[in-house]
Structure formats: structure tokens, C-alpha cells
C-alpha atoms as a PDB file:
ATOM      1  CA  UNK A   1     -47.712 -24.610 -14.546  1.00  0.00           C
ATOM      2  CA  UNK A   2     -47.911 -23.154 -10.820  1.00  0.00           C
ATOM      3  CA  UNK A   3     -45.470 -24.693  -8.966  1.00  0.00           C
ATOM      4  CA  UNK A   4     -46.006 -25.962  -5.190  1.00  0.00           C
ATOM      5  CA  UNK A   5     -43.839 -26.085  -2.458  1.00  0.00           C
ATOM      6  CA  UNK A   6     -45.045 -28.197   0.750  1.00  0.00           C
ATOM      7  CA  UNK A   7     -44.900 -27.826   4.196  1.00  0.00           C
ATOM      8  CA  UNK A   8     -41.828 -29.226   4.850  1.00  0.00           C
ATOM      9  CA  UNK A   9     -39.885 -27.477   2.048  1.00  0.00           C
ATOM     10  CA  UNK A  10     -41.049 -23.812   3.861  1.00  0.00           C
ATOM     11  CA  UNK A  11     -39.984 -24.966   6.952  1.00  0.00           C
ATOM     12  CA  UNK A  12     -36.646 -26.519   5.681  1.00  0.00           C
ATOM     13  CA  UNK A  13     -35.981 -22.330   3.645  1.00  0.00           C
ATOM     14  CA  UNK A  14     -37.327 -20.764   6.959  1.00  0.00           C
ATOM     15  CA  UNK A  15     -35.207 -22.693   9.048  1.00  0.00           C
ATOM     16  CA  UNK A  16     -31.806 -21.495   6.496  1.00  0.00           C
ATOM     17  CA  UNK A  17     -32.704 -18.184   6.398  1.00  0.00           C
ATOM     18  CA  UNK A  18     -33.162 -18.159  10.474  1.00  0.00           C
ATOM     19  CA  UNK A  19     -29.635 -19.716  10.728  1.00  0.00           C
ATOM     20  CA  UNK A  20     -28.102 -16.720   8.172  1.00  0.00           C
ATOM     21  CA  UNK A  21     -29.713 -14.183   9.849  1.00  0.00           C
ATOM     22  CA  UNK A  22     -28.084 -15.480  13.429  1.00  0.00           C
ATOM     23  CA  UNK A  23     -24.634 -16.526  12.259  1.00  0.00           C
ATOM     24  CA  UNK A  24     -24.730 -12.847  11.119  1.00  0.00           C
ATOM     25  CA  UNK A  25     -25.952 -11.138  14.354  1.00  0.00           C
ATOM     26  CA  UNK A  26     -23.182 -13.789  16.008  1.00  0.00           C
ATOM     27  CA  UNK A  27     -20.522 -12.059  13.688  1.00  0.00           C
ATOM     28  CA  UNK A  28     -21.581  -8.781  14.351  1.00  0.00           C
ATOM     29  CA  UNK A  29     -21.398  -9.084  17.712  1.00  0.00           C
ATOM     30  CA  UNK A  30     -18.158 -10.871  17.762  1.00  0.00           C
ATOM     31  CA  UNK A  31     -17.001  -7.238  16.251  1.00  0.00           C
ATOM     32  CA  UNK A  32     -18.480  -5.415  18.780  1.00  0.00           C
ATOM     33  CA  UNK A  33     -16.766  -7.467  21.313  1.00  0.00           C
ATOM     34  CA  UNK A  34     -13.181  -7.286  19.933  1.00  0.00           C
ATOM     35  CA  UNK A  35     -13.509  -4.357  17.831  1.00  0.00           C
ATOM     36  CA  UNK A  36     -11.905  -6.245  15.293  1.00  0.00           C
ATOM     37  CA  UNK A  37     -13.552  -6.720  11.712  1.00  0.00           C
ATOM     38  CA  UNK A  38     -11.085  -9.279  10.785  1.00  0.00           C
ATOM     39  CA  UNK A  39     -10.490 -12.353  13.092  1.00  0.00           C
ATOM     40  CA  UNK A  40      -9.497 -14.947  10.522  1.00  0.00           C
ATOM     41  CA  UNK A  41      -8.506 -14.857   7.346  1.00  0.00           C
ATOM     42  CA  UNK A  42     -11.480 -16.685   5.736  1.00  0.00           C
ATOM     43  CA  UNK A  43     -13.106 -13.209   7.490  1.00  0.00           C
ATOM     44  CA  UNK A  44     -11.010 -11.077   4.754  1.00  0.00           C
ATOM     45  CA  UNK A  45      -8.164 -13.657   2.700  1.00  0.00           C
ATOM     46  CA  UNK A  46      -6.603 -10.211   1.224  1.00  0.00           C
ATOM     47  CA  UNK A  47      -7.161  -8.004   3.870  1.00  0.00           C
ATOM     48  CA  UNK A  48      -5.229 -10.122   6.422  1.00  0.00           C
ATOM     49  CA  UNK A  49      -2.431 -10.879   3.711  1.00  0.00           C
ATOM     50  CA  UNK A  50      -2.225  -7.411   3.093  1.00  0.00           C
ATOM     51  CA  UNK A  51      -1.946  -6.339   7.071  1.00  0.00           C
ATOM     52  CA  UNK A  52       0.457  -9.420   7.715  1.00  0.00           C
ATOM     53  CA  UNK A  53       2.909  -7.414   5.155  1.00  0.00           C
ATOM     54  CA  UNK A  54       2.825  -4.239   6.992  1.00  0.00           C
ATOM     55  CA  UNK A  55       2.974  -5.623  10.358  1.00  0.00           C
ATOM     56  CA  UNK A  56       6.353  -7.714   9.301  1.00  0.00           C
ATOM     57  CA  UNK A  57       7.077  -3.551   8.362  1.00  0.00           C
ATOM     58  CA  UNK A  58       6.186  -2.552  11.803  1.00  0.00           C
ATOM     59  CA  UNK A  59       8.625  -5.256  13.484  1.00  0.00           C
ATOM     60  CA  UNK A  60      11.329  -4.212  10.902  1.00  0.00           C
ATOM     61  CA  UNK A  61      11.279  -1.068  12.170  1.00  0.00           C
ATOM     62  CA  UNK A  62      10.732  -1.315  15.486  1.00  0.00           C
ATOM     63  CA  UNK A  63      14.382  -3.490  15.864  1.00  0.00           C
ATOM     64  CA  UNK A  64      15.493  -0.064  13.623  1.00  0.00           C
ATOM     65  CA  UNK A  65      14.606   2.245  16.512  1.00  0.00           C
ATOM     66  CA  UNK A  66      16.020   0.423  18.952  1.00  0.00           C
ATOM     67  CA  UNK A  67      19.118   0.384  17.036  1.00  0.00           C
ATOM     68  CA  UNK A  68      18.269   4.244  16.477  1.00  0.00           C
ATOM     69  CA  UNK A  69      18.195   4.412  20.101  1.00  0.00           C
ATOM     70  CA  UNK A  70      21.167   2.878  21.225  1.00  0.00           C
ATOM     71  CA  UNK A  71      23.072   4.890  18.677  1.00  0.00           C
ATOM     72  CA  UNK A  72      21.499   7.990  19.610  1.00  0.00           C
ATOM     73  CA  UNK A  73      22.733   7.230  23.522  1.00  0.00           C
ATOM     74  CA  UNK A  74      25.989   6.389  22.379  1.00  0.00           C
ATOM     75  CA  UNK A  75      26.947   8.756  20.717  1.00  0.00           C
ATOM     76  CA  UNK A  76      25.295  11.101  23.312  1.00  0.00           C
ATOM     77  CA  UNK A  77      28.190   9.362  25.762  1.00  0.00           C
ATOM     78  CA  UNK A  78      30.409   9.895  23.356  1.00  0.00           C
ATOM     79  CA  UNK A  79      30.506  13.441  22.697  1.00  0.00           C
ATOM     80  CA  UNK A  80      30.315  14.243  26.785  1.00  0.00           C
ATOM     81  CA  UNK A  81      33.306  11.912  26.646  1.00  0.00           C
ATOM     82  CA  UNK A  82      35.138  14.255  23.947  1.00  0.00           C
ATOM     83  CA  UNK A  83      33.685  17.600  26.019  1.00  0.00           C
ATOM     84  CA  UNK A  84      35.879  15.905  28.859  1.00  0.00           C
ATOM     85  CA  UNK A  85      39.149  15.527  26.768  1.00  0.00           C
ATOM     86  CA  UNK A  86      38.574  18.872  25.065  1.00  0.00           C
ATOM     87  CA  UNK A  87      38.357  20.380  28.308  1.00  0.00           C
ATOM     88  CA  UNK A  88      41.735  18.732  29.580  1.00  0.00           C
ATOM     89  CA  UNK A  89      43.881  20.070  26.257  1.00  0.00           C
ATOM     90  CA  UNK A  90      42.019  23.488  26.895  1.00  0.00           C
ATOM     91  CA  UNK A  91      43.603  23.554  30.260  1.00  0.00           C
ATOM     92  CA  UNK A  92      47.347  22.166  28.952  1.00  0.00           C
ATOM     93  CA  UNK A  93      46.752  25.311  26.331  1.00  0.00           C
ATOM     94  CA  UNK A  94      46.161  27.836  28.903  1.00  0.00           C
ATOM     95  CA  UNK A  95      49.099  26.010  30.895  1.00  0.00           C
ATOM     96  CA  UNK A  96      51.272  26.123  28.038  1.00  0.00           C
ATOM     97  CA  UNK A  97      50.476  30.077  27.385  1.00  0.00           C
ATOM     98  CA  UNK A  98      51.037  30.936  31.322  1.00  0.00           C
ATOM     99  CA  UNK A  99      54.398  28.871  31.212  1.00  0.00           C
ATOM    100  CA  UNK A 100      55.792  30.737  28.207  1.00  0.00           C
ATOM    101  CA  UNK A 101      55.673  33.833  30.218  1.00  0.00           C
ATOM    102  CA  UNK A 102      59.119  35.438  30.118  1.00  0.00           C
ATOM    103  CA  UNK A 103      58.608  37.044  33.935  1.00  0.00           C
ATOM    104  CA  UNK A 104      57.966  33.903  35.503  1.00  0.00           C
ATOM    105  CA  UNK A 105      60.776  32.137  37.665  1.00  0.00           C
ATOM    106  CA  UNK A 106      62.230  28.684  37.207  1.00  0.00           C
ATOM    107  CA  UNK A 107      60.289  26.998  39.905  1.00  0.00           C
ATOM    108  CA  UNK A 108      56.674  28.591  38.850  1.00  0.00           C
ATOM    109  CA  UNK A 109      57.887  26.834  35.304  1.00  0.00           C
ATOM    110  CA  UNK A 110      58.241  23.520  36.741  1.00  0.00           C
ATOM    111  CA  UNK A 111      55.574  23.590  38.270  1.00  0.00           C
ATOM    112  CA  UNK A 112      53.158  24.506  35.387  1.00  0.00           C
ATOM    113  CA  UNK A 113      55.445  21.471  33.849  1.00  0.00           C
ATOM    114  CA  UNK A 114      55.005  19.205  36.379  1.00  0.00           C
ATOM    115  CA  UNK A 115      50.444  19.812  36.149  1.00  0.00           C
ATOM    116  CA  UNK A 116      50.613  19.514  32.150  1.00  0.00           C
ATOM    117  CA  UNK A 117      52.570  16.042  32.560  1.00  0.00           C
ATOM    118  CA  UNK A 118      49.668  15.345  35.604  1.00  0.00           C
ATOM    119  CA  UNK A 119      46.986  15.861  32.611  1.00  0.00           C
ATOM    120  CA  UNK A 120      48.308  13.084  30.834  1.00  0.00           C
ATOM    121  CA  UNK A 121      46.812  10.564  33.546  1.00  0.00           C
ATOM    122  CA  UNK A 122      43.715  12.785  33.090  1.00  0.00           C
ATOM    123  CA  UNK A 123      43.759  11.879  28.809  1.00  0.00           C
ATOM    124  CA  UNK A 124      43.638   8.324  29.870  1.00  0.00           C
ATOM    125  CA  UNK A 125      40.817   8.483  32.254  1.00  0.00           C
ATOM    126  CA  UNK A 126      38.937  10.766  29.657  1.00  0.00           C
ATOM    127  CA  UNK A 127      40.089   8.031  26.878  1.00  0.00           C
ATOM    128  CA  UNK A 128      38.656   5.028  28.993  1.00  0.00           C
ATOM    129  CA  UNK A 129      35.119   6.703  29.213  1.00  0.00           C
ATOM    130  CA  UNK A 130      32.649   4.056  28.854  1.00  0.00           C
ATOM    131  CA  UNK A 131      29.077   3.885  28.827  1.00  0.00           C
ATOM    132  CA  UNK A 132      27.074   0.761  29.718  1.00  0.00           C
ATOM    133  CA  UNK A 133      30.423  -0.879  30.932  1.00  0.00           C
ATOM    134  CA  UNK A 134      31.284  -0.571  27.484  1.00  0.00           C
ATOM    135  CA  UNK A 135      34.558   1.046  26.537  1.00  0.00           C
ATOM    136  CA  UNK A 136      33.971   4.533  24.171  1.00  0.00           C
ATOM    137  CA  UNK A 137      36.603   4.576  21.849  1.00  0.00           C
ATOM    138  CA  UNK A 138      37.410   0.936  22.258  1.00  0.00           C
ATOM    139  CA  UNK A 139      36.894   0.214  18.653  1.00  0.00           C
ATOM    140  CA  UNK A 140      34.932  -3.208  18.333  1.00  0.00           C
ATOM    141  CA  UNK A 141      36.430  -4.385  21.195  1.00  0.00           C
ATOM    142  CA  UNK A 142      34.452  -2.456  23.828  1.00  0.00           C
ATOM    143  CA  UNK A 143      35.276  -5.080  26.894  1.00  0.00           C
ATOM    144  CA  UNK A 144      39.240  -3.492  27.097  1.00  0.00           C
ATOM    145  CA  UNK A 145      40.290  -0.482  28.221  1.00  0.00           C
ATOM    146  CA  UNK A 146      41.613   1.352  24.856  1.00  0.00           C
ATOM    147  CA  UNK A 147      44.089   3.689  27.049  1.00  0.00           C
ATOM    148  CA  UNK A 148      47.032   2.126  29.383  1.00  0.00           C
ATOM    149  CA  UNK A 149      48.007   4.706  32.525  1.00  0.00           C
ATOM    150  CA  UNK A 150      51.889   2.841  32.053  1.00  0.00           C
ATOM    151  CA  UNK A 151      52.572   4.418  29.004  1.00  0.00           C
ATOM    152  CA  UNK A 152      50.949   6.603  29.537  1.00  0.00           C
ATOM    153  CA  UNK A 153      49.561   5.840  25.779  1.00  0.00           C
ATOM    154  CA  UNK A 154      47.009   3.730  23.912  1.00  0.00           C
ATOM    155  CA  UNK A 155      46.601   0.305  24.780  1.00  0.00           C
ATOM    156  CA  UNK A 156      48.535  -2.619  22.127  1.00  0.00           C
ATOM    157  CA  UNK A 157      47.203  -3.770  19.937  1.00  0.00           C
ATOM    158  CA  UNK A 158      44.640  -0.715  19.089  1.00  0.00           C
ATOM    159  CA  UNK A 159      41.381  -1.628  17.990  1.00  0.00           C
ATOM    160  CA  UNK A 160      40.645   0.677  14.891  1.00  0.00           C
ATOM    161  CA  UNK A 161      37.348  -1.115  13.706  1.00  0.00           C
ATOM    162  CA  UNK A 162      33.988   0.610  13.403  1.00  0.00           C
ATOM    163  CA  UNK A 163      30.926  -0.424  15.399  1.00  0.00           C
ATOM    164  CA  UNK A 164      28.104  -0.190  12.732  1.00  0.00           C
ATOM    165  CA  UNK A 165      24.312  -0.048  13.611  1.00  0.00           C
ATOM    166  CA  UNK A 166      21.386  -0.704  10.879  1.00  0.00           C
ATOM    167  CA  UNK A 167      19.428   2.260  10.892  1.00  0.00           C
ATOM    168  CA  UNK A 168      17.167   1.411   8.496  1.00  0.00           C
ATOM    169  CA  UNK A 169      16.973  -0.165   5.099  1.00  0.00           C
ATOM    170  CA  UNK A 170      20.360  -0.349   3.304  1.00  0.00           C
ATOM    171  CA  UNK A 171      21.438   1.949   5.996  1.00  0.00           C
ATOM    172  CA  UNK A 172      24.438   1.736   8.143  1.00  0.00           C
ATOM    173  CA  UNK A 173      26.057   4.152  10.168  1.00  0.00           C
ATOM    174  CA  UNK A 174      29.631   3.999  11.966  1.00  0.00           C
ATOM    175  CA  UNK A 175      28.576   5.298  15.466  1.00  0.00           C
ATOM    176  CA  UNK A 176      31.847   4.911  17.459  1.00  0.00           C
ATOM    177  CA  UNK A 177      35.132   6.720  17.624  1.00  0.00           C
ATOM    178  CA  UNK A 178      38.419   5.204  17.849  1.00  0.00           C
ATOM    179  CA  UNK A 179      41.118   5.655  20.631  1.00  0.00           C
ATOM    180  CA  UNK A 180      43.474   6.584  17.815  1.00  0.00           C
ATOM    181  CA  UNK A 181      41.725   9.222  16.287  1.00  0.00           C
ATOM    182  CA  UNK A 182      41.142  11.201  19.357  1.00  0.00           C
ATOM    183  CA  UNK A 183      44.753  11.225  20.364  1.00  0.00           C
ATOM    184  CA  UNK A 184      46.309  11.501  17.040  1.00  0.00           C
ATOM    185  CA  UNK A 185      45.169  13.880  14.671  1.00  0.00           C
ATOM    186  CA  UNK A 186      46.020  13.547  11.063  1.00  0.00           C
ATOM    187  CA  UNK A 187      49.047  15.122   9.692  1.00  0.00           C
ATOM    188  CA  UNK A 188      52.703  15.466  11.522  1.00  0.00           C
ATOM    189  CA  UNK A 189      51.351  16.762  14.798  1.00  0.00           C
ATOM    190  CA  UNK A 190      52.461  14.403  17.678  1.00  0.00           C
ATOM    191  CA  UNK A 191      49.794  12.527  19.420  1.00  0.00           C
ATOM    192  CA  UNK A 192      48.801  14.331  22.962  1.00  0.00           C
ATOM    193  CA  UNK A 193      51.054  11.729  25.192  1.00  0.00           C
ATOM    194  CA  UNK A 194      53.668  13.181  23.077  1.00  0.00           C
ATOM    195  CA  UNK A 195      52.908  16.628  22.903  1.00  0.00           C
ATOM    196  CA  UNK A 196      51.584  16.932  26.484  1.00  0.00           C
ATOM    197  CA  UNK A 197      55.225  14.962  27.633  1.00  0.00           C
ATOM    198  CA  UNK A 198      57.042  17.286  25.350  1.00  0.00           C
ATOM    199  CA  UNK A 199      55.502  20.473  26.797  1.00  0.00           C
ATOM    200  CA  UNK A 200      55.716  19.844  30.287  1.00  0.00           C
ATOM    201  CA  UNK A 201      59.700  18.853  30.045  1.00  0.00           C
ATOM    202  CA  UNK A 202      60.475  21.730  27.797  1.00  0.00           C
ATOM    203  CA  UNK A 203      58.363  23.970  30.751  1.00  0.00           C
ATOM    204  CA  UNK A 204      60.753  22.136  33.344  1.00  0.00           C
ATOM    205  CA  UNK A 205      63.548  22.599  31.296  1.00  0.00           C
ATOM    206  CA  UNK A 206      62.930  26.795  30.668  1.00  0.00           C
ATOM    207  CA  UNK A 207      62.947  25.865  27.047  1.00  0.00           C
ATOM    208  CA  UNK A 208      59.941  28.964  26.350  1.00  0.00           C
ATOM    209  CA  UNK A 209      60.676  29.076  23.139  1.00  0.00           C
ATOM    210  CA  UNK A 210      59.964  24.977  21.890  1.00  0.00           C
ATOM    211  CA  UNK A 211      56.707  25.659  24.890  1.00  0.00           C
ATOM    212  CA  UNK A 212      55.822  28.283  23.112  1.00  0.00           C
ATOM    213  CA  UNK A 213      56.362  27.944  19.305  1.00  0.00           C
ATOM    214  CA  UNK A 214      56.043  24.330  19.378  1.00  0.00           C
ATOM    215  CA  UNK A 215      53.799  23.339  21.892  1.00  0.00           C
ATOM    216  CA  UNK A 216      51.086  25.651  21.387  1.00  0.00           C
ATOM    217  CA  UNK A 217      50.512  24.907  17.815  1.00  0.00           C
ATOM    218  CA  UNK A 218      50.608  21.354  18.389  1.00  0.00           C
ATOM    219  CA  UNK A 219      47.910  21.770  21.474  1.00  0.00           C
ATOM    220  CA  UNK A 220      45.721  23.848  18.393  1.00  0.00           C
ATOM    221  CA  UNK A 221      45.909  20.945  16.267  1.00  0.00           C
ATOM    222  CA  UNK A 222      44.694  18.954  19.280  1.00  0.00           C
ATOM    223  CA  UNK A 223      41.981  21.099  19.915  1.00  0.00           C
ATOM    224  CA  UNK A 224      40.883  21.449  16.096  1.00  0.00           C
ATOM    225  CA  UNK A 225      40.770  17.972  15.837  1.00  0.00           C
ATOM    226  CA  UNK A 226      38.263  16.877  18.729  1.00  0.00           C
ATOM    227  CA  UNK A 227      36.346  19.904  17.399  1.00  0.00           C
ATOM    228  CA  UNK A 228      35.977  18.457  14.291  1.00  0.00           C
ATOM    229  CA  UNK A 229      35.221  14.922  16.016  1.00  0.00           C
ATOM    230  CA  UNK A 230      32.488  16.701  17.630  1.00  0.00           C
ATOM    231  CA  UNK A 231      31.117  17.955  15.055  1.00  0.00           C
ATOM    232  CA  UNK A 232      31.388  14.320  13.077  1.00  0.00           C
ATOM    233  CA  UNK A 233      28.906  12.964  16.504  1.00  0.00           C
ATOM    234  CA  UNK A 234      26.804  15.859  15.639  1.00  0.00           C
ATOM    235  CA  UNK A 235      26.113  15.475  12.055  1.00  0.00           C
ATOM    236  CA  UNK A 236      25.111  11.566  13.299  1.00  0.00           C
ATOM    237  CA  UNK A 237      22.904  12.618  15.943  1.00  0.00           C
ATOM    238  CA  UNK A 238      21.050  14.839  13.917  1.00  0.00           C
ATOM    239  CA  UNK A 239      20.669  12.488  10.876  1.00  0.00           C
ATOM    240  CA  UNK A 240      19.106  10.097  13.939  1.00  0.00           C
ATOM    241  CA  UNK A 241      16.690  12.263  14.642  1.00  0.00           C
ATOM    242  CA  UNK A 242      15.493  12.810  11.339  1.00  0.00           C
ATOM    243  CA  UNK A 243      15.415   8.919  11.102  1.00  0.00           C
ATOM    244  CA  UNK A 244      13.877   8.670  14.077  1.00  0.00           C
ATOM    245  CA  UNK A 245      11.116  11.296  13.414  1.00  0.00           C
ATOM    246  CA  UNK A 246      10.408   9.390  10.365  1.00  0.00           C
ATOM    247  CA  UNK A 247       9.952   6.324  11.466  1.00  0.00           C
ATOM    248  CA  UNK A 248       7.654   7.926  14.405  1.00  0.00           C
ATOM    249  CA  UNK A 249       5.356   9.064  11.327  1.00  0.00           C
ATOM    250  CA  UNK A 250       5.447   6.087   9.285  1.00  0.00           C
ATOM    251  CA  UNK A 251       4.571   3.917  12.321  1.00  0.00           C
ATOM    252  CA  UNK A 252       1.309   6.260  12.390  1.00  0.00           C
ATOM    253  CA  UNK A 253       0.519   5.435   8.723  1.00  0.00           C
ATOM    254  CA  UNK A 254       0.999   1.839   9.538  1.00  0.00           C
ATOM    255  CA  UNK A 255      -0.989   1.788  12.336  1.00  0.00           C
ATOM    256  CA  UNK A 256      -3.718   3.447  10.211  1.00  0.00           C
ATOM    257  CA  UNK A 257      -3.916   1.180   7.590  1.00  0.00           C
ATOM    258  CA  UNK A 258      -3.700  -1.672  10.026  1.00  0.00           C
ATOM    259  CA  UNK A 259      -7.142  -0.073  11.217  1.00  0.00           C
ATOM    260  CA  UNK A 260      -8.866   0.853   8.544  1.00  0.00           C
ATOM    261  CA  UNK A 261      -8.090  -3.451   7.832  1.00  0.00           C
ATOM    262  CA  UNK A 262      -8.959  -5.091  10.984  1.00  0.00           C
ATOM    263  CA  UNK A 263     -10.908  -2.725  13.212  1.00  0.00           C
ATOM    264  CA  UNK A 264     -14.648  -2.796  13.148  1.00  0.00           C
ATOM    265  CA  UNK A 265     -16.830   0.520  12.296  1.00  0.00           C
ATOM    266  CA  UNK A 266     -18.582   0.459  15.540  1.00  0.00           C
ATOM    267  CA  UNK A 267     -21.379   2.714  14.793  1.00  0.00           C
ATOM    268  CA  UNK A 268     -22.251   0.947  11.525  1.00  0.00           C
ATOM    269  CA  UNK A 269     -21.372  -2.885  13.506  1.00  0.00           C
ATOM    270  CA  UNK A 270     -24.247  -1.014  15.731  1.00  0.00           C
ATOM    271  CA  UNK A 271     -26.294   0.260  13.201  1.00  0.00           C
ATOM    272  CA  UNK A 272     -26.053  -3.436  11.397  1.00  0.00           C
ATOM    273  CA  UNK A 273     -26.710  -4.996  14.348  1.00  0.00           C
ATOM    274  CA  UNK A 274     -29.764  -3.789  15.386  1.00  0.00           C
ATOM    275  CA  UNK A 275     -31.172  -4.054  11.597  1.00  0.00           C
ATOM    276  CA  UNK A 276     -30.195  -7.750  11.696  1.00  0.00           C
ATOM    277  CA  UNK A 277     -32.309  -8.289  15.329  1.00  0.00           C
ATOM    278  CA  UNK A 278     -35.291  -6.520  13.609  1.00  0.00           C
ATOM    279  CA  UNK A 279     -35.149  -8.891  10.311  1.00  0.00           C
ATOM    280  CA  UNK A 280     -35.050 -11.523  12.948  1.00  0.00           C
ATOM    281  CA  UNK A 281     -37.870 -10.339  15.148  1.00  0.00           C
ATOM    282  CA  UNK A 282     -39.454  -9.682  11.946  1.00  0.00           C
ATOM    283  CA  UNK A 283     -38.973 -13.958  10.180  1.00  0.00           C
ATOM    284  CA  UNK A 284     -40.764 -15.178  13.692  1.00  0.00           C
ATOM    285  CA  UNK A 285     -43.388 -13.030  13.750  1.00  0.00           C
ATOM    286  CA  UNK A 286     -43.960 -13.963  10.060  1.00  0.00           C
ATOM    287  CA  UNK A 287     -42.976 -17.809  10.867  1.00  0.00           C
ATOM    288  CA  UNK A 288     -45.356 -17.810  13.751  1.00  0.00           C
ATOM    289  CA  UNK A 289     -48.112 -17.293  11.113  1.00  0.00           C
ATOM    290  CA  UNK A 290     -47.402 -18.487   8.345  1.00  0.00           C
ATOM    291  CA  UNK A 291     -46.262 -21.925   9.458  1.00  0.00           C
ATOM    292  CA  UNK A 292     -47.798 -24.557  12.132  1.00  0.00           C
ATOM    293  CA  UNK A 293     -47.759 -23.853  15.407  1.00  0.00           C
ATOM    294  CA  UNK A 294     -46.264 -27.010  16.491  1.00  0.00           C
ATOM    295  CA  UNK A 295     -43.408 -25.688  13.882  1.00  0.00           C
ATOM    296  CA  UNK A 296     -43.134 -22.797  15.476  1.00  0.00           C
ATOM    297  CA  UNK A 297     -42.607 -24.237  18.977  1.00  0.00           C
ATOM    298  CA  UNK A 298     -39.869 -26.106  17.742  1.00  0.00           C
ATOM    299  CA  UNK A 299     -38.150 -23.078  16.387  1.00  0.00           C
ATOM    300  CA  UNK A 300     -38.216 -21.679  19.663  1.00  0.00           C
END
């Protein structure tokens, strides 16, 4: 039994298969346009799940750098800040060495006294560095001065807390250095108020020997210590670079999958596009003689 289809029926499939072939020449040259393959997600349900995942990645660690950042400019601060106080014991040492000279006379004594009790104002400025109006070695609370010029000595009640930063996931570092650990290193040796005070009387005083066998040691504990503090900002800084190197690469893999997602192929959008406006040329030059002419018209 041969089957026939009338007039109206052709018309009605030509008609469908017109309006497929433009909605898809539409589509592709939305692409073209945005150079994005995915617009909605009825264009690609799992693709745009997928790249709504790693772009809540992408935010994640883009709040991470800028933690990264701060950190890294911190601590930057932080060790110029401890340069500055290193300098200032390095000077009370060399003080302390001259001073302890047998051939000098009582008043060249006092006065080498009198300049290492003067560097004690200088501990406090160096102490109350601050970076972004924010107080160094304040602790948590970085709106007060940690050091008081009175004393001279730190500032009551010290603030002892850490200032942590989330570096990343599960990861937090301790970025700051307190007040109290740069003037008092661990052990029995005096904080520098007290060493520096203790010093500079003994110089006034021609005591050579508790300037010498006392204070010296005590200013090489000093000096060991902000070494080693030093060396703590290093380590950090370093281990934020790696992090931060990291995250520059992963941010490149992100970026690539996000493409190889939502970005259109331009030279195959091209290639499909022109294919598409030949099958369409193509259906109404076939239309125009296979159906009516009146039809036709209409189409047009």
C-alpha cells in the first residue's frame, strides 16, 4: 500500500525543517557573537553545573590571594621593621665594646652611656613600626601603640595574640610578631629596656667589667634572637610564594577548563555556519520547485 502525503502535509514538514535549520544558524551565530558555546544551561545542563563548581573554586581562591597578599606585605613591613631594631642593638653592641675600653676616660664613658640609654627611645620608635596605620607587633590589637616612650617599655596590658590569615584550604598561618617577643628573648636574658638601661649606667658608672662581661652577652642574645625572628618572617614569605605560585598555575587550569566548557570553537562555529546557510539555500531552491509557487511566496 503506497502511502500519500498531500500538499499541505509537505508544506507543513518543509516549513519544520526551514524553522530547524534557522534556529540553528540563529545559535550559531549567537556563538560567533559572544564566543560563548554555552549561554544557558538548557544550552549544556552538565557543562554549566560543572563550570559553576570551578568558578565557586576560582572565587575561593581569589579571596586566598588577597589574603596571600596582604600577608606577603606584612610581613615584608615586618622584617624592615626588625632590620631597624637589629640595627639599633648592633649599634648599643659596638657602644658597649668601645665603652669597655680600659684607655678611655670617665667622661668619654658617660658619654657612650648616656647614647646607649638615648637608643632606648630609638627601641620604641622601631617597636611602634606600623604599616597601613596598623601597629607591627601590636598583637591583635593593631589600633595601639604596643611600646610606651614613659617606661620606656612595652605598653600594659601586652597583646600576645596571633593575627592569622587563611591561605588556602585548611591553611592558616600566624603572620604577625608580638611586641614581647622582640624585646624579650627566651631564657634569663633581660629584655633590651633592661639590658640597654643596665649598660648605659654601668658605662656611667666605670663599672667595665658588668659592661663588658654582662652586657655584651646579653646584647648577643638580643641580636640572636631578632636573627632568628627574621629568619621565622622568612620561612613565611617563602612558603607564600610557593602558595602564591600555585595558585597562579591552578587559576590557569581553571581558566582552561572554563574554556574548553563555555567558549565556542570559532573556526568550526564558522565552518558550521556556513554549511547550515548552504542546507538553507539549498531547502528553497528545492521548495521553490517542488512546492506551489504561491507557497513559496509565502515562505519568503
Amino acid at each position: 500500500m503506497v502511502s500519500r502525503i498531500g500538499s499541505q502535509q509537505m508544506a507543513r514538514n518543509f516549513l519544520s525543517d526551514l524553522g530547524r535549520t534557522q534556529t540553528a544558524i540563529a545559535d550559531l551565530q549567537r556563538q560567533l557573537s559572544t564566543g560563548k558555546r554555552v549561554s544557558d544551561p538548557s544550552d549544556d545542563p552538565v557543562g554549566v553545573a560543572l563550570a559553576l563548581n570551578i568558578r565557586d573554586d576560582v572565587q575561593s581562591v581569589q579571596a586566598w590571594t588577597r589574603n596571600v597578599e596582604d600577608s606577603k606585605s606584612w610581613l615584608s613591613a615586618t622584617d624592615d621593621a626588625l632590620g631597624n631594631f637589629e640595627s639599633v642593638v648592633q649599634r648599643a653592641h659596638e657602644l658597649t665594646v668601645q665603652g669597655a675600653n680600659g684607655s678611655l676616660s670617665v667622661s668619654q664613658r658617660q658619654v657612650i652611656g648616656d647614647e646607649i640609654l638615648a637608643l632606648r627611645d630609638q627601641i620604641v620608635e622601631t617597636g611602634n613600626a606600623s604599616f597601613g596605620g596598623r601597629y607591627l607587633f601590636g598583637g591583635t590589637q593593631t589600633d595601639r601603640a604596643p611600646m610606651d616612650a614613659a617606661g620606656p617599655g612595652l605598653t600594659a596590658p601586652v597583646n600576645t595574640n596571633a593575627m592569622n590569615r587563611e591561605v588556602g584550604q585548611g591553611q592558616v598561618m600566624n603572620v604577625n610578631v608580638t611586641a614581647d617577643r622582640l624585646v624579650d628573648p627566651p631564657g634569663a636574658t633581660p629584655d633590651i629596656f633592661n639590658t640597654l638601661t643596665t649598660i648605659g649606667n654601668a658605662l656611667k658608672a666605670g663599672d667595665i667589667t658588668t659592661a663588658s662581661n654582662v652586657g655584651i652577652a646579653q646584647l648577643d642574645t638580643h641580636i640572636a634572637n631578632v636573627n632568628s625572628l627574621r629568619g621565622e618572617v622568612g620561612t613565611k614569605v617563602n612558603r607564600l610564594e610557593l602558595t602564591s605560585n600555585r595558585f597562579a598555575i591552578d587559576d590557569i587550569a581553571r581558566q582552561s577548563q572554563l574554556s574548553s566548557i563555555e567558549d565556542a570553537d570559532i573556526a568550526k562555529t564558522v565552518m558550521d555556519l556556513q554549511m547550515r546557510q548552504y542546507v538553507l539555500q539549498g531547502s528553497l531552491a528545492v521548495g521553490a520547485r517542488v512546492m506551489q509557487q504561491s507557497l513559496v511566496d509565502f515562505i519568503s
